[in-house]
Protein backbone atom coordinates (compact mmCIF):
# COMPACT_ATOMS: atom_id res chain seq x y z
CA UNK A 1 2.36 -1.40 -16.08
CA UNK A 2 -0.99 -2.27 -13.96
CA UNK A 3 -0.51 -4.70 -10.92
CA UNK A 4 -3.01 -6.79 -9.58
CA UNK A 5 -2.21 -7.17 -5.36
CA UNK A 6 -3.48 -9.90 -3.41
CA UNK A 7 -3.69 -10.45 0.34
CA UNK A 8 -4.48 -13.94 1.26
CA UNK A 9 -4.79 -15.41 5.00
CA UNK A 10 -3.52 -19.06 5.87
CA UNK A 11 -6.64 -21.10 6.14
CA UNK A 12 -5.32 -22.85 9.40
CA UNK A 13 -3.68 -19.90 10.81
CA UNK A 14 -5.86 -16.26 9.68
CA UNK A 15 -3.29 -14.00 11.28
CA UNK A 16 -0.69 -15.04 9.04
CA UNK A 17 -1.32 -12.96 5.63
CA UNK A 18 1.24 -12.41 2.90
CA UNK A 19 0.53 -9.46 0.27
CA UNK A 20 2.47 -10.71 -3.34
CA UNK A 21 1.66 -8.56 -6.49
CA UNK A 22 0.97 -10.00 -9.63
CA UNK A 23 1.72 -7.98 -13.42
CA UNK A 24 -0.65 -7.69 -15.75
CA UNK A 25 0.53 -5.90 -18.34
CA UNK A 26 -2.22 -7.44 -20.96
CA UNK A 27 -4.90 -5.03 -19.51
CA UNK A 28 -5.61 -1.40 -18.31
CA UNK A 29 -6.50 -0.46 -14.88
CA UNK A 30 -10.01 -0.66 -15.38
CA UNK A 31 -9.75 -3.69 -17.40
CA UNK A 32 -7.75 -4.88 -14.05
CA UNK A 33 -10.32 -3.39 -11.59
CA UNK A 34 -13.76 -5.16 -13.29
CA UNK A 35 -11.80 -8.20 -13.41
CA UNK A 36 -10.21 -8.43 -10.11
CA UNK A 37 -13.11 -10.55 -8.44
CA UNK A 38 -11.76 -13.04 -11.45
CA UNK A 39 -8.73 -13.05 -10.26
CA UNK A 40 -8.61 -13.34 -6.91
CA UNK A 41 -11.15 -16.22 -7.59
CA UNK A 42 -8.91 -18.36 -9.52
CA UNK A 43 -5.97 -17.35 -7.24
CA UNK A 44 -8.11 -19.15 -4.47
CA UNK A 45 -8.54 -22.06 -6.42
CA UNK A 46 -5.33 -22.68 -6.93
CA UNK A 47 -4.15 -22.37 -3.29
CA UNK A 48 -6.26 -24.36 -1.52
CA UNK A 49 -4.86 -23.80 1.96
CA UNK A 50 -5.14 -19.83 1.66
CA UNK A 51 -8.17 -17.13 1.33
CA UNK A 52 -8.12 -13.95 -0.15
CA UNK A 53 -8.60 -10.86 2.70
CA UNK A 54 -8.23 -7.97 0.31
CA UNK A 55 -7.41 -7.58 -3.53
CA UNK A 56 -6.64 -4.36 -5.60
CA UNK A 57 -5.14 -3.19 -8.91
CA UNK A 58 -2.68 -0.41 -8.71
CA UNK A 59 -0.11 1.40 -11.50
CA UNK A 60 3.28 -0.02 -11.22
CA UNK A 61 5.81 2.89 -11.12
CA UNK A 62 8.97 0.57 -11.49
């Protein structure tokens, strides 16, 4: 299974940064790798009070 993993900063506070992965199992890694900017994007938009540092797609070995 692919994962897509997201670091986001608090807005308000950049030294606090929380890493969370994210499956999606609906596309390959390169599918997940050209459309990573995508998601990150609409990750941001949806959590107003954070901003994405660093973003990455990665095989899930689990």
């Amino acid at each position: 299974m692919i994962e897509f993993v997201l670091t986001a900063c608090l807005l308000t506070n950049p030294s606090v940064c929380e890493t969370g992965t994210h499956p999606v199992p609906q596309y390959t890694l390169i599918q997940c790798m050209t459309g990573a900017q995508i998601l990150a994007t609409e990750w941001e938009a949806e959590h107003s009070d954070w901003s994405v540092a660093q973003h990455r797609c990665r095989v899930s070995h689990e």
